[in-house]
Protein backbone atom coordinates (compact mmCIF):
# COMPACT_ATOMS: atom_id res chain seq x y z
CA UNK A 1 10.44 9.10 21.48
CA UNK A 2 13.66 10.78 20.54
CA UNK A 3 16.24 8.29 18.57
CA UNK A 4 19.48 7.62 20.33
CA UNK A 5 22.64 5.74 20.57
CA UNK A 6 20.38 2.54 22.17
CA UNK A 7 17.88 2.89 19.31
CA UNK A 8 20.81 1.79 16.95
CA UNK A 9 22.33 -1.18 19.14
CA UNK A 10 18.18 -2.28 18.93
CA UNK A 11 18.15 -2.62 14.81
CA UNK A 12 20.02 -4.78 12.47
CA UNK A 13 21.21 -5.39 8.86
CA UNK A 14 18.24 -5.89 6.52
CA UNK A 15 15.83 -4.11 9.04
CA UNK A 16 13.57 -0.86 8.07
CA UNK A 17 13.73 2.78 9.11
CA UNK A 18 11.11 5.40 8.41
CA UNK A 19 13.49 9.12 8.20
CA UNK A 20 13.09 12.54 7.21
CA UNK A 21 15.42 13.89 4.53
CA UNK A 22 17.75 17.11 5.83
CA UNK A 23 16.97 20.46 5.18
CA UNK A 24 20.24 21.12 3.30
CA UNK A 25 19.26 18.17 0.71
CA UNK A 26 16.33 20.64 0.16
CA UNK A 27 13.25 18.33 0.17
CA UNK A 28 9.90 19.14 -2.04
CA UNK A 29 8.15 17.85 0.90
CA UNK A 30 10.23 18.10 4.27
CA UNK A 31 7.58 15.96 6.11
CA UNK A 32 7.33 13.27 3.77
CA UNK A 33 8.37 10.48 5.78
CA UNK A 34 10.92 7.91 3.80
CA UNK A 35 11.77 4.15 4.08
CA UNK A 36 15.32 2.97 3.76
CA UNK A 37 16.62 -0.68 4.29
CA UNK A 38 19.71 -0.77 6.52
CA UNK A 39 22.75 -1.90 4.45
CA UNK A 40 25.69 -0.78 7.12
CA UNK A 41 25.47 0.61 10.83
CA UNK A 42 27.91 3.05 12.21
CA UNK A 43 28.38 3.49 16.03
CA UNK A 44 30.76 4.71 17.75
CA UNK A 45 33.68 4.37 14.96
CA UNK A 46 36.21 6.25 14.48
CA UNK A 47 36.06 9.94 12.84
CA UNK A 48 32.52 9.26 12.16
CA UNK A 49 29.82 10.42 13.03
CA UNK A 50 26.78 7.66 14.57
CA UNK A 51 24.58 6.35 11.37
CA UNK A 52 22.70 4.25 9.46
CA UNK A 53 23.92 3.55 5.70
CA UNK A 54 20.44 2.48 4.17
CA UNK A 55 19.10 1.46 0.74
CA UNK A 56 15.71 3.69 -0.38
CA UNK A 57 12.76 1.22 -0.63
CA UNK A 58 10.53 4.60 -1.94
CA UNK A 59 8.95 4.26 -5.75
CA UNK A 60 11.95 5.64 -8.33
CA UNK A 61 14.07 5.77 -5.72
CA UNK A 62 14.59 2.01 -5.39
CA UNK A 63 18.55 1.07 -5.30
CA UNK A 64 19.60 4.28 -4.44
CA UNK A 65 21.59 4.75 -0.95
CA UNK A 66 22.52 7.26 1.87
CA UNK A 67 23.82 8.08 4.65
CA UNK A 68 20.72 8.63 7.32
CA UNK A 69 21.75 10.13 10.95
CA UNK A 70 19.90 9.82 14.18
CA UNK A 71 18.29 12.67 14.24
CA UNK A 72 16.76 12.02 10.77
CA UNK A 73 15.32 8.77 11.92
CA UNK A 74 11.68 8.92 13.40
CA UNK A 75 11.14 4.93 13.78
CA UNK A 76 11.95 1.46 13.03
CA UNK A 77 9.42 -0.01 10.49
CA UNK A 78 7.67 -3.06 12.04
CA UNK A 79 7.65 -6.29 9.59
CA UNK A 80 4.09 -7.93 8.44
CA UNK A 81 4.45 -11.72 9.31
């Protein structure tokens, strides 16, 4: 299912995305699939562009943050109860 403008009005703060880094950040693995907690969501602001503004949850990566766009994101990350 292709992520869109709905996908983003459908998460929240605190939630979990599974992405794909860009090409240009030139990843070891381009299909490793990451996890990032949602810390800010941008749609339809001004002068920019729709995204998620997520904290990494990967091993050594913990704390750090970036910007993740909607073509980047392949799912939301269903919570264990």
């Amino acid at each position: 299912m292709p992520i869109d403008k709905h996908f983003l009005t459908m998460v929240g703060i605190g939630d979990i995305v599974v992405y794909k880094m860009l090409p240009k950040d030139l990843p070891v693995d381009p299909d490793k699939e990451w996890r990032g907690k949602i810390l800010r969501i941008h749609l339809d602001e001004p002068r920019i562009m729709d995204c998620l503004y997520v904290e990494s949850l990967e091993k050594d990566e913990t704390g750090m943050t970036e910007i993740v766009y909607l073509h980047q994101i392949i799912r939301k990350e269903i919570a264990d109860d």
